[in-house]
C-alpha atoms as a PDB file:
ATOM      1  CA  UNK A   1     -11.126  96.446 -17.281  1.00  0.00           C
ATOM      2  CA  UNK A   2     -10.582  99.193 -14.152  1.00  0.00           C
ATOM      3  CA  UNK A   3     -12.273 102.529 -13.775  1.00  0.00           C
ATOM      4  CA  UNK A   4      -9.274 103.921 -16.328  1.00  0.00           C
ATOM      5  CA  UNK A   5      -9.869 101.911 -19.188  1.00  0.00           C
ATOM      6  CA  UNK A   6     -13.634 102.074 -18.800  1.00  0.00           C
ATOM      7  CA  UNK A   7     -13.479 105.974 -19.244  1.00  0.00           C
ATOM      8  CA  UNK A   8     -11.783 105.660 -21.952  1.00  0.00           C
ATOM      9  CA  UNK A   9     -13.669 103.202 -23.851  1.00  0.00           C
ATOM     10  CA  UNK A  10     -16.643 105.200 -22.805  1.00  0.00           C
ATOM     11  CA  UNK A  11     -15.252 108.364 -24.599  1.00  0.00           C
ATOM     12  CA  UNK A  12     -13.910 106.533 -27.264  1.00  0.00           C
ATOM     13  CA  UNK A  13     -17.589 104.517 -28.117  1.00  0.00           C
ATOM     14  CA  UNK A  14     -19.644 107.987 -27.387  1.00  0.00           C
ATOM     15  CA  UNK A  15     -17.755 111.330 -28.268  1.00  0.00           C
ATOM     16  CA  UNK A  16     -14.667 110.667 -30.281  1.00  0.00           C
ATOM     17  CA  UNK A  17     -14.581 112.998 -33.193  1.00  0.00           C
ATOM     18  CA  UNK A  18     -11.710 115.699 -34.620  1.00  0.00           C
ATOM     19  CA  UNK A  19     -13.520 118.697 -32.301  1.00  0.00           C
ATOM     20  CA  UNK A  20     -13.823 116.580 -29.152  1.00  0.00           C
ATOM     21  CA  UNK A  21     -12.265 118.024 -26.525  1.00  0.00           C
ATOM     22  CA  UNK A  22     -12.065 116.103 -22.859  1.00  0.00           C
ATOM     23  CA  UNK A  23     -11.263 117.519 -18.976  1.00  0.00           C
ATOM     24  CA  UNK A  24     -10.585 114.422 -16.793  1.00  0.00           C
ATOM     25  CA  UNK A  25     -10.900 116.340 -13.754  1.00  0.00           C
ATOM     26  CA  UNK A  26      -8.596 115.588 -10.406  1.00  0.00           C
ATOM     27  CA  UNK A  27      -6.356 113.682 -13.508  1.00  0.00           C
ATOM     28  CA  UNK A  28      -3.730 112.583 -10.544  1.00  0.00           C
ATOM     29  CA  UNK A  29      -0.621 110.509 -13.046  1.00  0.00           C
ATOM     30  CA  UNK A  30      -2.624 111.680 -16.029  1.00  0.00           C
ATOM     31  CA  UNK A  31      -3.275 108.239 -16.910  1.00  0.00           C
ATOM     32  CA  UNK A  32      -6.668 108.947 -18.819  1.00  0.00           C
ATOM     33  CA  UNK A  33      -5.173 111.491 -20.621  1.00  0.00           C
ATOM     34  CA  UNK A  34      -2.274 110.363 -21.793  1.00  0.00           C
ATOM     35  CA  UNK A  35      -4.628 107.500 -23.343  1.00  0.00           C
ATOM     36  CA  UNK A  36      -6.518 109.729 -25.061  1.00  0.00           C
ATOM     37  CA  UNK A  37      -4.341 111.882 -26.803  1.00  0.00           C
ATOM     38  CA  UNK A  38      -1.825 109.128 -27.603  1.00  0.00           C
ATOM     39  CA  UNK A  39      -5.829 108.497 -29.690  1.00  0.00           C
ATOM     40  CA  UNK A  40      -5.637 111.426 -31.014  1.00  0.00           C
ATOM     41  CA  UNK A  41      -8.587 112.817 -28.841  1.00  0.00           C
ATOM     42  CA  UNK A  42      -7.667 116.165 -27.355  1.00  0.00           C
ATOM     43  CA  UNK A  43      -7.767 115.801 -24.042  1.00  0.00           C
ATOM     44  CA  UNK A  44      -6.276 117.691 -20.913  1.00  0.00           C
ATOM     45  CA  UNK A  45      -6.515 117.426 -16.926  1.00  0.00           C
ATOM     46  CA  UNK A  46      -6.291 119.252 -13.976  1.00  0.00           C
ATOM     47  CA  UNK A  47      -5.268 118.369 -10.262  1.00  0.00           C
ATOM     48  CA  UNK A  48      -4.628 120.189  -6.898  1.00  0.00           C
ATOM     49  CA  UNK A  49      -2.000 117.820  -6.066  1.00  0.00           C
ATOM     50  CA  UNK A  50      -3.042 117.482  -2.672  1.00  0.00           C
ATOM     51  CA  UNK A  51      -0.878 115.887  -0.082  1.00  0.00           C
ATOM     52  CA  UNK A  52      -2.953 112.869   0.341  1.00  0.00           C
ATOM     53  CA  UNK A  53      -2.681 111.930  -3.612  1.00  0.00           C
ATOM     54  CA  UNK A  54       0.317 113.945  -5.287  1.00  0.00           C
ATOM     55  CA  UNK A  55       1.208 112.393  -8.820  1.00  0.00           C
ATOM     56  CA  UNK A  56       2.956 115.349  -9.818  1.00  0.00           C
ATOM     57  CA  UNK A  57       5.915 113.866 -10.004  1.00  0.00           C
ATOM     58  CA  UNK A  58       4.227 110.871 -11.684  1.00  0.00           C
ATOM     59  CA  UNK A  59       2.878 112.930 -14.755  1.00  0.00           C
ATOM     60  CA  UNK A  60       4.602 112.899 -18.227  1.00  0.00           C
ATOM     61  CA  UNK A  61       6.732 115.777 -17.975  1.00  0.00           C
ATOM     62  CA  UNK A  62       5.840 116.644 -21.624  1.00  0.00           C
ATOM     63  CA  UNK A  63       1.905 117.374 -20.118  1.00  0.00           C
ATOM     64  CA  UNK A  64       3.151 118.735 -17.184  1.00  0.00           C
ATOM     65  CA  UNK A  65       1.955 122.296 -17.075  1.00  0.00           C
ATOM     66  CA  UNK A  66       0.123 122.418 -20.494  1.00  0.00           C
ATOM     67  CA  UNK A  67      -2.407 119.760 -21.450  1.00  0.00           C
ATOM     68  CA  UNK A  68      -2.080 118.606 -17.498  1.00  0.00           C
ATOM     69  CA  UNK A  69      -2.405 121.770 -14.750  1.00  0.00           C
ATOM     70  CA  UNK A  70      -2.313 122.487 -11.552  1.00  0.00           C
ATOM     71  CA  UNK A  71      -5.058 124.093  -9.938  1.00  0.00           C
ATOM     72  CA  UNK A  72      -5.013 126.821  -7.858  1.00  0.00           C
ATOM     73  CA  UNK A  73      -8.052 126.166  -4.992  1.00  0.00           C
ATOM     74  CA  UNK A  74     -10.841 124.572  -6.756  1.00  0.00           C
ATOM     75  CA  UNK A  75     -10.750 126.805  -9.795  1.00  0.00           C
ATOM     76  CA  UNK A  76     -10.447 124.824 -12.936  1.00  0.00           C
ATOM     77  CA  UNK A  77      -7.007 126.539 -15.014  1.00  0.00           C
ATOM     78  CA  UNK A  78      -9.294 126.381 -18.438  1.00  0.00           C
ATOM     79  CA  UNK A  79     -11.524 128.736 -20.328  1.00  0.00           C
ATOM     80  CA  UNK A  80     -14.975 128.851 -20.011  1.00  0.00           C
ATOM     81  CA  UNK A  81     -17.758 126.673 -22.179  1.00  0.00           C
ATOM     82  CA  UNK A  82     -14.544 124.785 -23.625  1.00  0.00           C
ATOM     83  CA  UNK A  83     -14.619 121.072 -23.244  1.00  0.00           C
ATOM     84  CA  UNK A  84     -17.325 118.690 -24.599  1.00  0.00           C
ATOM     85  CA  UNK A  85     -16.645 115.826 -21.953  1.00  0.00           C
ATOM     86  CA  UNK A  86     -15.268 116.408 -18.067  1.00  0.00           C
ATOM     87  CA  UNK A  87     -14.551 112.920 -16.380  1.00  0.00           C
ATOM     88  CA  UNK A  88     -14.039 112.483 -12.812  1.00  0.00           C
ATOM     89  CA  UNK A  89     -13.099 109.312 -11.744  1.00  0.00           C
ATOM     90  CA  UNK A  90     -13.073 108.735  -8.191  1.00  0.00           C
ATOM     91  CA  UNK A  91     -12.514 112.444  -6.710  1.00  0.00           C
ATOM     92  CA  UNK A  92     -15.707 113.814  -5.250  1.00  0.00           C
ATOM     93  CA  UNK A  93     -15.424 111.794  -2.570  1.00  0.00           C
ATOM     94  CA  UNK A  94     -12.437 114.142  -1.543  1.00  0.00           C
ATOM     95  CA  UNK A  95     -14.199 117.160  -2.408  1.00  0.00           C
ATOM     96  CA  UNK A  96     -15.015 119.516   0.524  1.00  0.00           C
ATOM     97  CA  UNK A  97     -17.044 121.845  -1.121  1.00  0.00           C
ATOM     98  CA  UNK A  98     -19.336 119.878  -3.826  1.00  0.00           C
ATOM     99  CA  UNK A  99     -21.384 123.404  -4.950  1.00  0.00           C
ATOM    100  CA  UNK A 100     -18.138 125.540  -5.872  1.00  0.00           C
ATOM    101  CA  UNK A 101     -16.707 122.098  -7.525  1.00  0.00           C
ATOM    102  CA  UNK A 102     -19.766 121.182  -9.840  1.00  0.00           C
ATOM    103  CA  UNK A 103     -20.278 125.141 -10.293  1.00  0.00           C
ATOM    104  CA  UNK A 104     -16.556 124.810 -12.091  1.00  0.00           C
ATOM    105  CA  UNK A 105     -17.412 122.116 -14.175  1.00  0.00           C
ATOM    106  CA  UNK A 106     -20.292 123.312 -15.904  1.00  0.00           C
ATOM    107  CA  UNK A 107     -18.223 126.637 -16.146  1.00  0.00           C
ATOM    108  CA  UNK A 108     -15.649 124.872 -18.610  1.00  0.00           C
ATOM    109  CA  UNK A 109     -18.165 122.864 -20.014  1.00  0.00           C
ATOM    110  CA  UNK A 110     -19.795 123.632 -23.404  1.00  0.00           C
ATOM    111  CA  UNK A 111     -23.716 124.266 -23.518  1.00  0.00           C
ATOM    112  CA  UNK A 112     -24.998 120.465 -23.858  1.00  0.00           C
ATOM    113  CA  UNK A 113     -21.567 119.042 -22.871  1.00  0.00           C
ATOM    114  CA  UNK A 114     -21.406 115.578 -20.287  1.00  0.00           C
ATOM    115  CA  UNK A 115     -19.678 115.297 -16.979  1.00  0.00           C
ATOM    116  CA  UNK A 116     -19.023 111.517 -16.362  1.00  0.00           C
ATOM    117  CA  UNK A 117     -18.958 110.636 -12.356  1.00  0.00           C
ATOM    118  CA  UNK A 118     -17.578 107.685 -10.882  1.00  0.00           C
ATOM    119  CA  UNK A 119     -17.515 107.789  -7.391  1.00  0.00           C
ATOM    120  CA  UNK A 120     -18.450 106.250  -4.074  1.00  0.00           C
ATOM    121  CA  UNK A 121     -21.933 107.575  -1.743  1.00  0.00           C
ATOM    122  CA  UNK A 122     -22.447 107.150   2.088  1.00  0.00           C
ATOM    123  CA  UNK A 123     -24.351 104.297   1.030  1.00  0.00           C
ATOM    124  CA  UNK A 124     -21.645 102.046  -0.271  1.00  0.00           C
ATOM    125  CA  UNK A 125     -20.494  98.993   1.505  1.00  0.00           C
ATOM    126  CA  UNK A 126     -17.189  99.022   1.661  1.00  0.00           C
ATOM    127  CA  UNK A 127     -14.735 101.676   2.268  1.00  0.00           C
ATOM    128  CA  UNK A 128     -12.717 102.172  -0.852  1.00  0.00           C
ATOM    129  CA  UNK A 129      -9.254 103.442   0.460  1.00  0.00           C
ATOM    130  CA  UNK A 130      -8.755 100.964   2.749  1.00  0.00           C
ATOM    131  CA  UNK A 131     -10.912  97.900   2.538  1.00  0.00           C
ATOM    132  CA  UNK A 132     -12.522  97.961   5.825  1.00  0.00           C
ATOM    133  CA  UNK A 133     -16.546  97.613   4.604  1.00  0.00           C
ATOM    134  CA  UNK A 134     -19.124  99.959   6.374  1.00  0.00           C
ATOM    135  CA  UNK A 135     -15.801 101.910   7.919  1.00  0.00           C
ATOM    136  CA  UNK A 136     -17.425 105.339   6.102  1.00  0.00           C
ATOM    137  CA  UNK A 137     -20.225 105.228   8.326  1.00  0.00           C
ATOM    138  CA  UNK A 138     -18.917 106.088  11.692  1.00  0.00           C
ATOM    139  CA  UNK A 139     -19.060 109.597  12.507  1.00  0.00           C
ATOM    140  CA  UNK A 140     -15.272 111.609  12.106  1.00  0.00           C
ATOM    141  CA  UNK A 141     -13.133 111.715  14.835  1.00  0.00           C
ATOM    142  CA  UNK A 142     -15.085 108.836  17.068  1.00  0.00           C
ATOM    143  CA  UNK A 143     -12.756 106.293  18.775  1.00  0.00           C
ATOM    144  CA  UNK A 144     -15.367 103.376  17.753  1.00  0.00           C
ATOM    145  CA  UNK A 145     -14.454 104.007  14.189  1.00  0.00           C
ATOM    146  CA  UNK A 146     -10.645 102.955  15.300  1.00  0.00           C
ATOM    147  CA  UNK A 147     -11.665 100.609  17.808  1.00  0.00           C
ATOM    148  CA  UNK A 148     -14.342  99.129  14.958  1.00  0.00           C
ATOM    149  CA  UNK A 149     -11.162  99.283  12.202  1.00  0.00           C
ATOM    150  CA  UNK A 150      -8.857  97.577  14.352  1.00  0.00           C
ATOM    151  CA  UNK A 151     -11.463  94.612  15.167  1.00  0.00           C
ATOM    152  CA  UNK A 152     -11.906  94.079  11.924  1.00  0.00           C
ATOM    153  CA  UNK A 153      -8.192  94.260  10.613  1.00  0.00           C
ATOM    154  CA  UNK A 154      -7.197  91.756  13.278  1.00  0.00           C
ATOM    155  CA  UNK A 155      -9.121  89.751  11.301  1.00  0.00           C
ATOM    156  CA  UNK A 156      -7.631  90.148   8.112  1.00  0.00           C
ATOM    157  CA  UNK A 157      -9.445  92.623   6.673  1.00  0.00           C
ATOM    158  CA  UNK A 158      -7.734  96.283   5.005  1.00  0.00           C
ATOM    159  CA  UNK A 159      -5.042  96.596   3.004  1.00  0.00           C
ATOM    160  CA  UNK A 160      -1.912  99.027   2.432  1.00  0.00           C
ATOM    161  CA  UNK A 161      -0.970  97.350   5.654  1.00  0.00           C
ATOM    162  CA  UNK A 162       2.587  99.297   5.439  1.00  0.00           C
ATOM    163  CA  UNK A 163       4.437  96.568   8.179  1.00  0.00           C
ATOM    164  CA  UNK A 164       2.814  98.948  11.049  1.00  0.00           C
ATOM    165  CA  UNK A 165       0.420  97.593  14.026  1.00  0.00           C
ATOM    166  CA  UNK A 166      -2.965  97.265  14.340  1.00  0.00           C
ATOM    167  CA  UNK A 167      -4.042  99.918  16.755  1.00  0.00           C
ATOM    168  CA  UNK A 168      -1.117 102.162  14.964  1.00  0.00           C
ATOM    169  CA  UNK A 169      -2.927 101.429  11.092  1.00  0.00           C
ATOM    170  CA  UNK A 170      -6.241 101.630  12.419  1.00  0.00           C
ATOM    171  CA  UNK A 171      -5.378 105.370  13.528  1.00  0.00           C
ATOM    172  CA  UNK A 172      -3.870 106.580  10.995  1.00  0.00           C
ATOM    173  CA  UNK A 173      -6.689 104.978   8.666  1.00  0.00           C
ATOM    174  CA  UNK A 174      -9.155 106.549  10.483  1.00  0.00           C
ATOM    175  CA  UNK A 175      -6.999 110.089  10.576  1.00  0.00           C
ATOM    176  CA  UNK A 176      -6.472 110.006   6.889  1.00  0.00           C
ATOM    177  CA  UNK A 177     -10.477 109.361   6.496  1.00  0.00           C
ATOM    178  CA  UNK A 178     -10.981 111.917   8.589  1.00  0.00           C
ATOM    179  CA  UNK A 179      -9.025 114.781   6.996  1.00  0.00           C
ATOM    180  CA  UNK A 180      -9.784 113.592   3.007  1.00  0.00           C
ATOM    181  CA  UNK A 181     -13.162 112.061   2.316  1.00  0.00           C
ATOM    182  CA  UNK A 182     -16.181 113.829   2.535  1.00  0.00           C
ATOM    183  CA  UNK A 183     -19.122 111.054   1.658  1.00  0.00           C
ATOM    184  CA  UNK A 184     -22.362 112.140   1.039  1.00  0.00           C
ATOM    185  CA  UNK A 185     -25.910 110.349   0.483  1.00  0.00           C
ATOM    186  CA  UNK A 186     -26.970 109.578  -2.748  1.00  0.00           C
ATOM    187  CA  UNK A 187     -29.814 111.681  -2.176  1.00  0.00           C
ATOM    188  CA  UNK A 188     -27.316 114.598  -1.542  1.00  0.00           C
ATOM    189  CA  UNK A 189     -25.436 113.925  -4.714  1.00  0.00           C
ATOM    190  CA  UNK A 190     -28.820 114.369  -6.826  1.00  0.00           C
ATOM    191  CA  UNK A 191     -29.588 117.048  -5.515  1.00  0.00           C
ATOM    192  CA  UNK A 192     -26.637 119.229  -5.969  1.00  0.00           C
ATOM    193  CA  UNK A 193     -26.157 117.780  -9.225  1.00  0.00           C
ATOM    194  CA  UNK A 194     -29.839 118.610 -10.268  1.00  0.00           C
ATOM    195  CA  UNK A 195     -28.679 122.139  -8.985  1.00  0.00           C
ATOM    196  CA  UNK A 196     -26.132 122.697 -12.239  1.00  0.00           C
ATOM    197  CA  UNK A 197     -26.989 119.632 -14.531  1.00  0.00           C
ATOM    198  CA  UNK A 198     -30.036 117.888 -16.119  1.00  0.00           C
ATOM    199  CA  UNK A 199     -30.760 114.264 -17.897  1.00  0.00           C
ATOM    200  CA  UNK A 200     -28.595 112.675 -14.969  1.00  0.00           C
ATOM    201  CA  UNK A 201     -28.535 109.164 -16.620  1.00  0.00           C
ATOM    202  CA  UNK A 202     -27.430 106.129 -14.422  1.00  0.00           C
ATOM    203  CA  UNK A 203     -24.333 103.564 -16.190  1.00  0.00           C
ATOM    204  CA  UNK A 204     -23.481 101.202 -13.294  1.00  0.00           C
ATOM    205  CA  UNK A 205     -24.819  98.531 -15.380  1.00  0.00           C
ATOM    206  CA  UNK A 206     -22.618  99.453 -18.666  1.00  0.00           C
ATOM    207  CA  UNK A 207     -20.231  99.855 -16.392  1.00  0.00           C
ATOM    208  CA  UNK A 208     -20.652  96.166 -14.784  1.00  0.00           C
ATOM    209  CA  UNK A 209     -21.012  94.411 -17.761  1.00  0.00           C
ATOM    210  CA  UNK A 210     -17.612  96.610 -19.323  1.00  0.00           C
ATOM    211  CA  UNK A 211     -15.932  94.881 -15.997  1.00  0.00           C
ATOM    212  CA  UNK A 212     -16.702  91.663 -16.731  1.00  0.00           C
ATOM    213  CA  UNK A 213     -15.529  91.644 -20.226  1.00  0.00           C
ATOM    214  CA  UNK A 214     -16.047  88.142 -21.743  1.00  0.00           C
ATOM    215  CA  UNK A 215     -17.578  87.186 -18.631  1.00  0.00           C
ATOM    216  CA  UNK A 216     -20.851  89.767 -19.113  1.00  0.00           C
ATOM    217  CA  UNK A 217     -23.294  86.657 -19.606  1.00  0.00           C
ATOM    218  CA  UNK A 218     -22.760  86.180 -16.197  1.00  0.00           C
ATOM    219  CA  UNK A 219     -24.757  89.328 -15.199  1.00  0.00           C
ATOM    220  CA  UNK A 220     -27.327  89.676 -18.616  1.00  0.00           C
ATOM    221  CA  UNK A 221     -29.467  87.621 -16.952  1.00  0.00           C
ATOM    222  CA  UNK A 222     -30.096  89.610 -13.809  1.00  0.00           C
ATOM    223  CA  UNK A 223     -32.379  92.924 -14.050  1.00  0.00           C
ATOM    224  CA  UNK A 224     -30.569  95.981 -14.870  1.00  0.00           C
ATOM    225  CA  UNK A 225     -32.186  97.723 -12.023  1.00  0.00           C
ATOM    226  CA  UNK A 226     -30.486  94.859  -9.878  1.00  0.00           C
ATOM    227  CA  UNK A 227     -26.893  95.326 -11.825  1.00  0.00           C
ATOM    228  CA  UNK A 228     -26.934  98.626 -10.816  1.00  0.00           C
ATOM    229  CA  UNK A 229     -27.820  98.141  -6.931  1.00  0.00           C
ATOM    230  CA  UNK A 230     -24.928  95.854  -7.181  1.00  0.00           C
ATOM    231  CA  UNK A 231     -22.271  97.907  -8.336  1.00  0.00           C
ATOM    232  CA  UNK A 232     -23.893 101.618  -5.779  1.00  0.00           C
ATOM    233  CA  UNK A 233     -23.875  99.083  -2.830  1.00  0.00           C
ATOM    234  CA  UNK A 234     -20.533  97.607  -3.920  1.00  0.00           C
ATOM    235  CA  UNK A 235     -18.601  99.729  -5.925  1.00  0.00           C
ATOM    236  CA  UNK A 236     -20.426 103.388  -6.201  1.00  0.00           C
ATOM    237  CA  UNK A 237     -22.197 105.568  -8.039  1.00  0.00           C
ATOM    238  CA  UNK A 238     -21.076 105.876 -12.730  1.00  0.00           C
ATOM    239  CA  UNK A 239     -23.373 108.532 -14.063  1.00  0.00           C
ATOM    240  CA  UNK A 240     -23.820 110.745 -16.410  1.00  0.00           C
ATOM    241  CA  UNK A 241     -25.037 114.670 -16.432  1.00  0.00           C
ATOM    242  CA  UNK A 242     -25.088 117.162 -19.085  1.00  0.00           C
ATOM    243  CA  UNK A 243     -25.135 120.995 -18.780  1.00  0.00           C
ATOM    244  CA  UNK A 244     -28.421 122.791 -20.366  1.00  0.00           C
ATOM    245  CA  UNK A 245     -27.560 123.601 -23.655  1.00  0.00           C
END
């Protein structure tokens, strides 16, 4: 099970219903949504579209524009106090300006409505985009980060390799972390989530023991405190938040 499927389980097992209406925020293909309505749950996305991740063109051209739309900045093109559920699934990482973003989300959310989070913190092990662990860390625009990513993919580590060389990958890597992900601490995170949300509610362990499938025994019999330091150090941060009703 990936990040996809477990979002939609989750919504399926939690908020399905005839008047459930679902956001999956920075939707990219539209993957999650197209799920979801071909299960009859209404369901609708947004995206900027960004250079670094368009899937414009990848998006069902019958959601294109309607039930899937572009935004405009970091406004949200929906109504206000109109969805039950917004899930964002590995996008705040990307998000320059955290307050406006979280301010728009409990905007289109109804009064008691859930925002689902699945993303990575500063805290994380390994660098998500590119597979180089701890890569996150350096400070932007330091040469040790692409002398420190080229050590380490001379030694097999990384990946969308692309048939380029080392020092060439490294910079770009490095370039495109630069200009796109904006990690924060965990501590940050709370905090400007306590600022719009309350009853933030950590998952990592549902969300562990949905990623094992069949294979869950193999975790029971750890702690969940411990399942979830697995999966933040890991993986990231699955949570949930609901606007004050």
């Amino acid at each position: 099970m990936n990040n996809y499927d477990f979002c939609i389980q989750w919504i399926l097992d939690h908020l399905q219903g005839e008047q459930t209406r679902v956001l999956d925020y920075g939707c990219g293909a539209g993957r999650i949504v197209a799920e979801l309505r071909r299960r009859e749950i209404d369901s609708y996305g947004c995206d900027i579209f960004y250079e670094a991740s368009d899937y414009a063109a990848s998006v069902d051209r019958s959601l294109f524009g309607t039930a899937i739309r572009p935004m405009e900045g970091d406004i949200i093109p929906f109504e206000s106090a109109s969805f039950d559920l917004v899930v964002n699934n590995q996008v705040m990482e990307h998000v320059e300006d955290l307050d406006v973003v979280l301010a728009e989300i409990k905007r289109v959310l109804k009064p008691g409505g859930t925002v689902i989070n699945l993303f990575p913190h500063k805290g994380v092990w390994r660098e998500g985009h590119c597979g180089v662990p701890f890569l996150h860390w350096f400070p932007k625009g330091s040469r040790s980060r692409v002398y420190y990513a080229a050590a380490l993919r001379s030694l097999g580590a990384g990946y969308n390799k692309r048939d380029v060389g080392i020092v060439r990958w490294s910079e770009d890597t490095c370039a495109w972390l630069d200009k796109w992900t904006h990690y924060r601490t965990r501590k940050e995170i709370h905090t400007m989530y306590t600022h719009y949300f309350c009853d933030i509610r950590h998952i990592e362990d549902d969300w562990l023991q949905a990623r094992l499938g069949q294979r869950k025994t193999m975790a029971a019999w750890l702690p969940t405190m411990t399942q979830k330091l697995v999966v933040t150090k890991m993986c990231g941060l699955i949570f949930l938040a609901r606007k004050p009703a």
